[in-house]
N, C-alpha and C. Protein backbone atom coordinates (compact mmCIF):
# COMPACT_ATOMS: atom_id res chain seq x y z
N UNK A 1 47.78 109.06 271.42
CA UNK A 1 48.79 108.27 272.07
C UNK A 1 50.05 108.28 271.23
N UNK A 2 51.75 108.33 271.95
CA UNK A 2 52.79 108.51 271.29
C UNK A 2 53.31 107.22 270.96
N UNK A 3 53.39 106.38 270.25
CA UNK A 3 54.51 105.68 270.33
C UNK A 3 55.04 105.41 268.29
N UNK A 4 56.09 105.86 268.77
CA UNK A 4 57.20 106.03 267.18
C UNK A 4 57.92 104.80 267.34
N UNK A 5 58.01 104.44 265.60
CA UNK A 5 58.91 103.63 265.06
C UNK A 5 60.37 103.67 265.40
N UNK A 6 61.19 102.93 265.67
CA UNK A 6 62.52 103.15 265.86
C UNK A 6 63.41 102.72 264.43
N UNK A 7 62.95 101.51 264.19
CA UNK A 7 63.65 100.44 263.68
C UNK A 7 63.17 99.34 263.28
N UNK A 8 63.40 98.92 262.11
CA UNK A 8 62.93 97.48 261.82
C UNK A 8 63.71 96.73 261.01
N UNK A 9 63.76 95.22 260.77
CA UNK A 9 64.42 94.48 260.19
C UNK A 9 63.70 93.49 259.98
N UNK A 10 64.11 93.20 258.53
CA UNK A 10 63.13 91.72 257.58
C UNK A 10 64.00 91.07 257.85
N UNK A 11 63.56 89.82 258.09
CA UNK A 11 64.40 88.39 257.96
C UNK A 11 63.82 87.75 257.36
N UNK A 12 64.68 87.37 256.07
CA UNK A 12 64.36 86.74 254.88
C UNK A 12 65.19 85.50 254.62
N UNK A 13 65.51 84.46 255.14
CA UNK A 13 65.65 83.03 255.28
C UNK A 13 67.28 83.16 255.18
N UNK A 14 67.70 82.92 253.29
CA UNK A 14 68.68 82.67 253.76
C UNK A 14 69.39 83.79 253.55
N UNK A 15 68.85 85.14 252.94
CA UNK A 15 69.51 86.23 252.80
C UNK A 15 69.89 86.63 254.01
N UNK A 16 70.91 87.92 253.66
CA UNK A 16 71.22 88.57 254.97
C UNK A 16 69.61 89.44 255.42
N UNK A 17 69.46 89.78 256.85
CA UNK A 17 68.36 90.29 257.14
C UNK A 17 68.50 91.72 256.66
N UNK A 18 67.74 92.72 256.60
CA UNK A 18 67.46 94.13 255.86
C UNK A 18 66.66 94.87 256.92
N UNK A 19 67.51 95.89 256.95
CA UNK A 19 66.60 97.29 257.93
C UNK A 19 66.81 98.13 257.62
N UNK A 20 65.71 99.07 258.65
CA UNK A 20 65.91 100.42 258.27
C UNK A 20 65.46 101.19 259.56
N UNK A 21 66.20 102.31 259.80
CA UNK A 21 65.63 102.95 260.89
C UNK A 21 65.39 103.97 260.28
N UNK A 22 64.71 104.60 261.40
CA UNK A 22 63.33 105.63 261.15
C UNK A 22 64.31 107.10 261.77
N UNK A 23 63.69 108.30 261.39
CA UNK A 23 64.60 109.70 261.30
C UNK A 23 63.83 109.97 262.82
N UNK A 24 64.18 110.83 263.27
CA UNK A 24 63.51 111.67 264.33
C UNK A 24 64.27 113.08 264.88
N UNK A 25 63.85 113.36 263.27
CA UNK A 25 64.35 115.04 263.58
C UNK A 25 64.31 115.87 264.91
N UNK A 26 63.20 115.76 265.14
CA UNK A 26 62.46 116.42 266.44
C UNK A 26 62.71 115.74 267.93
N UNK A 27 63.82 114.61 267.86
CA UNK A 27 64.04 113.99 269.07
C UNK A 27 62.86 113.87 269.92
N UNK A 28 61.91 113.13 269.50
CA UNK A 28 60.51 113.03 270.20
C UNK A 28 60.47 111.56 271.06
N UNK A 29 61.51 110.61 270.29
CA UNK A 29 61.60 109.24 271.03
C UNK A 29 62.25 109.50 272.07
N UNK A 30 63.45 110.23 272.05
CA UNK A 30 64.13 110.50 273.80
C UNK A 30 63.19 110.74 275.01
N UNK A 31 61.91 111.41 274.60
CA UNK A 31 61.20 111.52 275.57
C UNK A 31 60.43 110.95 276.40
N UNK A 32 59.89 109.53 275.18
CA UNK A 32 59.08 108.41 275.62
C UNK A 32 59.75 107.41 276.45
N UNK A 33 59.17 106.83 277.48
CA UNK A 33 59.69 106.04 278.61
C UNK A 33 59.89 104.66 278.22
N UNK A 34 58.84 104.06 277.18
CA UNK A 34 58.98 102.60 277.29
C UNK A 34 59.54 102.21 275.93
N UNK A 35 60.71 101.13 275.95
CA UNK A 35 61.24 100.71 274.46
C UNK A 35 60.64 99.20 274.58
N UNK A 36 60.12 99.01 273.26
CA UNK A 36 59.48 97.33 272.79
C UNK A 36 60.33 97.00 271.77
N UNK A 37 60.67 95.45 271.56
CA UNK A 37 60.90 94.83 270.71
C UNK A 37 59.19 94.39 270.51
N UNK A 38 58.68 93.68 268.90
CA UNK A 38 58.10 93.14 268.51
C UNK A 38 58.38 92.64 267.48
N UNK A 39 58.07 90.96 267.87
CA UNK A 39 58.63 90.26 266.59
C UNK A 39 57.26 89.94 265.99
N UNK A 40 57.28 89.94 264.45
CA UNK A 40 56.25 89.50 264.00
C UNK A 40 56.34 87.58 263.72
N UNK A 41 55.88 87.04 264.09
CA UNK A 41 56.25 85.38 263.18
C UNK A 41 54.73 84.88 262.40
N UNK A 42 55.29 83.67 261.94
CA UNK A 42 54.47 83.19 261.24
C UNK A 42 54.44 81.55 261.53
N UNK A 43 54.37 80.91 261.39
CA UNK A 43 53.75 79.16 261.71
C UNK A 43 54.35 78.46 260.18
N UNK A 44 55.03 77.88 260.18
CA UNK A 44 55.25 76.74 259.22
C UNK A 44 54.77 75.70 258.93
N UNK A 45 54.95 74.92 257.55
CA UNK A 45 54.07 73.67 258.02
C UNK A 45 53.76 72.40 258.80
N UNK A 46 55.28 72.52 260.18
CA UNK A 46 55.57 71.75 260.89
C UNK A 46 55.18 72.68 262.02
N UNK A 47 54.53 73.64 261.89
CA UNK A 47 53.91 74.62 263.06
C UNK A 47 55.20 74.77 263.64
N UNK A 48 56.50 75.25 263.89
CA UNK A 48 57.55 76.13 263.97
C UNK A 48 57.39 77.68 263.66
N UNK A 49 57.44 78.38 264.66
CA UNK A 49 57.19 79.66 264.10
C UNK A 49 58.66 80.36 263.80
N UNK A 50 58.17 81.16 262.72
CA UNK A 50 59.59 81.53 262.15
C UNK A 50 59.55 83.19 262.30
N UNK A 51 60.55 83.91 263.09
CA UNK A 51 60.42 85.01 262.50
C UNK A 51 60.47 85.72 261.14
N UNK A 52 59.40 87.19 261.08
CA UNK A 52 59.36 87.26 259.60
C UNK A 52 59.69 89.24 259.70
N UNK A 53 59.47 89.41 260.78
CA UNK A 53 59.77 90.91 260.90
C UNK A 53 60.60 91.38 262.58
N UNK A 54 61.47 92.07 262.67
CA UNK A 54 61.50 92.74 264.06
C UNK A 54 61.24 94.07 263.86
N UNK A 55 60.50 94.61 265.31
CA UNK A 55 60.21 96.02 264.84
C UNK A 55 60.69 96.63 266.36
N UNK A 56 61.56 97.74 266.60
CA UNK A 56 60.99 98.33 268.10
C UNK A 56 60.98 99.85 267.74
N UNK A 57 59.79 99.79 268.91
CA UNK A 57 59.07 101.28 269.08
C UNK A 57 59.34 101.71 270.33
N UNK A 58 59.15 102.81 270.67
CA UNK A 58 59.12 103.55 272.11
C UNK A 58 57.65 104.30 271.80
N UNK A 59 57.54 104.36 273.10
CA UNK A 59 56.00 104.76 273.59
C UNK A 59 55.90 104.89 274.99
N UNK A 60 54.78 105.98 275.50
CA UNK A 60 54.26 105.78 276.42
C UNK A 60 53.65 105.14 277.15
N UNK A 61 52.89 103.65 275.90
CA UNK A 61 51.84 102.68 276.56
C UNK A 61 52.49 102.00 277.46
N UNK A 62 51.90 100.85 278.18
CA UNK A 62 52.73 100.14 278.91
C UNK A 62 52.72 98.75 278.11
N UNK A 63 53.15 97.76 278.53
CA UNK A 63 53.20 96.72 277.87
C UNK A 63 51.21 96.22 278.15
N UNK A 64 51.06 96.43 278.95
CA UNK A 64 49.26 95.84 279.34
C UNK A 64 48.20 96.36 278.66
N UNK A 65 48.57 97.36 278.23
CA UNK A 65 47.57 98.37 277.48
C UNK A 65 47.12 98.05 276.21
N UNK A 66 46.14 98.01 275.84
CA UNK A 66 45.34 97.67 275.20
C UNK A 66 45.72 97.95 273.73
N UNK A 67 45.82 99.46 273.68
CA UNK A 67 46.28 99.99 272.69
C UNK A 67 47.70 99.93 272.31
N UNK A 68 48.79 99.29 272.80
CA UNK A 68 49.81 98.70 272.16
C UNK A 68 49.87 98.64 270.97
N UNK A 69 49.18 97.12 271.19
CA UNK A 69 49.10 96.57 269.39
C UNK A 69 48.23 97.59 268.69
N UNK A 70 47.53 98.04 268.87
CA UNK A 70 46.99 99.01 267.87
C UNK A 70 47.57 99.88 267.21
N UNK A 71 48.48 100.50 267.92
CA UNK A 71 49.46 101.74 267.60
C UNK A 71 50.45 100.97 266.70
N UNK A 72 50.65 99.58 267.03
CA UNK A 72 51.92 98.95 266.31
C UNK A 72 51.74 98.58 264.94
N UNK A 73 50.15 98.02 264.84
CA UNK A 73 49.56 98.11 263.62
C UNK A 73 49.37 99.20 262.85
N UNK A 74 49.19 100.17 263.73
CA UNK A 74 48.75 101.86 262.56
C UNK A 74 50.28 101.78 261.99
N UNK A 75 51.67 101.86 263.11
CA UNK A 75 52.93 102.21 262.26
C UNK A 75 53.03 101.32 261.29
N UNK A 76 52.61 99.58 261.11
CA UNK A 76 53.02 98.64 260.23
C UNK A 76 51.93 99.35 259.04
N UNK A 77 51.01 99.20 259.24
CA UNK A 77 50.31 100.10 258.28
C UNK A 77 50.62 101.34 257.17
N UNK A 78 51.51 102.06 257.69
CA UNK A 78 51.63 103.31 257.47
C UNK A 78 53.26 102.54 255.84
N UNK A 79 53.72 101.90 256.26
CA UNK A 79 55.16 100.83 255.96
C UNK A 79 54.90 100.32 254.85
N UNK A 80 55.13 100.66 253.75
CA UNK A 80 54.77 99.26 252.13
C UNK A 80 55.32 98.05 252.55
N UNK A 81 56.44 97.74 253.05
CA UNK A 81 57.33 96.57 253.55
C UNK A 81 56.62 96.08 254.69
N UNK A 82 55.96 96.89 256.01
CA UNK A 82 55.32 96.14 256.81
C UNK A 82 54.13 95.85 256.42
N UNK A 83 53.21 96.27 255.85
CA UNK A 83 51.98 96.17 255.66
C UNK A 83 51.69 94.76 255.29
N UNK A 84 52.47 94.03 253.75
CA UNK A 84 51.70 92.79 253.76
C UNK A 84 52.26 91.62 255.05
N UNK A 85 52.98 91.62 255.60
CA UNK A 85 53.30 91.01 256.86
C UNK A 85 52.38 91.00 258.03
N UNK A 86 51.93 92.43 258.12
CA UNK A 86 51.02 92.78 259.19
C UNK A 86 49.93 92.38 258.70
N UNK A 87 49.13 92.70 257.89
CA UNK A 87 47.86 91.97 257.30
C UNK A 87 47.71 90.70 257.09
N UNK A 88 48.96 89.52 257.11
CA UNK A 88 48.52 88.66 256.56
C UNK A 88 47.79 87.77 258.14
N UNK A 89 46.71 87.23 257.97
CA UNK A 89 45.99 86.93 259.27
C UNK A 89 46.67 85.28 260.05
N UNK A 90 47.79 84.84 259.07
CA UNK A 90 48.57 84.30 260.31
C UNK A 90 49.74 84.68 261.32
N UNK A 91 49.93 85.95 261.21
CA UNK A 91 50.74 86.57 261.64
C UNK A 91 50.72 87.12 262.97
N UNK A 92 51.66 86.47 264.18
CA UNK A 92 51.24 86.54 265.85
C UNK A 92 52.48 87.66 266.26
N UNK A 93 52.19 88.17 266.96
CA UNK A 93 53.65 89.07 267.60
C UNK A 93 53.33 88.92 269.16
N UNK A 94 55.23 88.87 268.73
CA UNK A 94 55.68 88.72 270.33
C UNK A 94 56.47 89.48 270.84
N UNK A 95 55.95 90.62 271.87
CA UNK A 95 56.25 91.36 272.74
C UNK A 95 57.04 91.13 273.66
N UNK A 96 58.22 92.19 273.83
CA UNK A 96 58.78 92.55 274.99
C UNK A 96 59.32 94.10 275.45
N UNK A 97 59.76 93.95 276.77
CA UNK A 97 59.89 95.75 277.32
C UNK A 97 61.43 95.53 277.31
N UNK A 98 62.07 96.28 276.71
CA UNK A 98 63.60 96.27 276.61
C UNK A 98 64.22 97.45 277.77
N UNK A 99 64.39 96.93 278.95
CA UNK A 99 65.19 97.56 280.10
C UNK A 99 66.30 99.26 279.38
N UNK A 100 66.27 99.80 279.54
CA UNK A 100 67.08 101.23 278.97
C UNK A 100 66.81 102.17 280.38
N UNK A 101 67.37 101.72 281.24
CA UNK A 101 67.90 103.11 282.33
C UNK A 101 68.47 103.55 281.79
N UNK A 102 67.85 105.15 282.52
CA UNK A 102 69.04 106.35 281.97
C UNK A 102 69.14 106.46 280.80
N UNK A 103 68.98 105.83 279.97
CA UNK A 103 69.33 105.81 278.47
C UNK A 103 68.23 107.01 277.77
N UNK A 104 68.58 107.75 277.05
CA UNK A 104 67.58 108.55 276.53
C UNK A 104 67.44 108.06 274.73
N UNK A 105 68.18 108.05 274.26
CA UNK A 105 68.35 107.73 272.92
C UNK A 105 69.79 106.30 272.43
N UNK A 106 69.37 105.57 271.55
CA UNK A 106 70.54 104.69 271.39
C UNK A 106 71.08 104.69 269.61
N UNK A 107 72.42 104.32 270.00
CA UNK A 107 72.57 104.31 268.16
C UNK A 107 71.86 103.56 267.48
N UNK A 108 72.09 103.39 266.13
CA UNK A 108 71.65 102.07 265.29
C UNK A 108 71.97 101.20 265.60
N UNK A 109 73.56 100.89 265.74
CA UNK A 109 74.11 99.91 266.33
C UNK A 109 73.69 98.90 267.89
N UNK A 110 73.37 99.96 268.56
CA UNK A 110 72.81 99.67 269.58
C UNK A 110 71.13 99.28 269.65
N UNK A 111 70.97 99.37 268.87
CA UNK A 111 69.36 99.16 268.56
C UNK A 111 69.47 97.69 267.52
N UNK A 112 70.45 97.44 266.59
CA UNK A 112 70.71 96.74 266.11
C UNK A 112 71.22 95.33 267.17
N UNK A 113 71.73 95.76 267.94
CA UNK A 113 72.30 94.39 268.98
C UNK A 113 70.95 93.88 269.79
N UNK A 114 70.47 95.01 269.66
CA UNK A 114 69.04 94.39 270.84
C UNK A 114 68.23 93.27 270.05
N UNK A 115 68.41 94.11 268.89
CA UNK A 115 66.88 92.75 267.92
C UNK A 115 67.96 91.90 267.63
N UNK A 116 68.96 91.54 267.37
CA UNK A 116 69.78 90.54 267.24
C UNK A 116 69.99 89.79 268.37
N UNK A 117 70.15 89.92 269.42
CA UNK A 117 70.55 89.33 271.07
C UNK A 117 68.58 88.21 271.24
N UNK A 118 67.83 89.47 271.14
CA UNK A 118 66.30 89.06 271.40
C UNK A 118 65.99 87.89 270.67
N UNK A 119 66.32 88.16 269.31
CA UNK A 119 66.43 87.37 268.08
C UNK A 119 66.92 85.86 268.05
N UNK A 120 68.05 85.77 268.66
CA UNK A 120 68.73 84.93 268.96
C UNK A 120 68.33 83.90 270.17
N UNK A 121 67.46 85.13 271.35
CA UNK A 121 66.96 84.29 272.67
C UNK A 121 65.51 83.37 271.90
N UNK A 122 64.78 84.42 271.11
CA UNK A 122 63.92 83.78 270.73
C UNK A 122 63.45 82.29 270.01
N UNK A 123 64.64 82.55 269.24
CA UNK A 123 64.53 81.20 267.79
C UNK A 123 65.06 80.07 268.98
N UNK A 124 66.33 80.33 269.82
CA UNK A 124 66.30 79.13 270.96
C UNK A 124 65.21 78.37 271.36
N UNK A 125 64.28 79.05 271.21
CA UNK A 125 62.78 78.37 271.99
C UNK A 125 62.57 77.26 271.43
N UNK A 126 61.98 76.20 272.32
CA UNK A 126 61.36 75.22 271.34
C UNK A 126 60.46 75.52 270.40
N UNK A 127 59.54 76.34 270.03
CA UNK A 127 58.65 76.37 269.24
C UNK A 127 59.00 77.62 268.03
N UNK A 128 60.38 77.73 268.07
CA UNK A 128 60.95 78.90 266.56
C UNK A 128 62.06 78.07 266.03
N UNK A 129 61.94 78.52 265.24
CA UNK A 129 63.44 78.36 264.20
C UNK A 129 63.93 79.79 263.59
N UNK A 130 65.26 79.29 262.78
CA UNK A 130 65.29 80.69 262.69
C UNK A 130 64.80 80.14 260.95
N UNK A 131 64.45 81.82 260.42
CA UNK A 131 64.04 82.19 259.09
C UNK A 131 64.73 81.51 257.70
């Protein structure tokens, strides 16, 4: 099953947040149909969940599929920076399918506004804050 890293960003409280996107020599993400945001959070001690990672991937899965999160874990896996985030066992992610008609490939920038916009809808919630 395909689905590649795009992009990710730590949010680290009161620092500025930190990313990095991923190369794709081989233009292999233009091909895949579906783009995800996934936020990783975590629970505070007022149970507020805080984001602690954004990640989006493109893939073939659909959002229902089983193997999603699996694939999302092998890439956090694969990551020194994602790994202890992803392992740590309070750690919930929250999924979404980011609309891209027509779109085959996007800049950084443009990949950068999405987890920031998402980011922003998210921590609104009653049950986030931000980092």
């Amino acid at each position: 099953m395909l689905t590649l890293p795009i992009l990710y960003c730590i949010f680290n409280g009161n620092v500025p947040m930190t990313h990095f996107m991923y190369e794709d020599k081989e233009n292999r993400a233009s091909t895949l149909p579906n783009l995800y945001i996934v936020f990783m959070c975590k629970r505070n001690n007022e149970g507020m969940k805080i984001i602690k990672i954004g990640l989006i991937v493109k893939t073939i899965l659909s959002l229902h599929d089983e193997n999603l999160i699996l694939e999302i874990n092998k890439i956090c896996l694969t990551n020194q920076a994602l790994t202890s985030i992803v392992n740590d066992k309070n750690i919930t992610f929250s999924l979404k399918k980011i609309a891209i008609e027509g779109i085959t490939n996007l800049t950084e920038y443009e990949y950068l506004q999405i987890i920031a916009q998402q980011y922003l809808y998210i921590t609104s919630q009653q049950y986030f804050k931000h980092s």
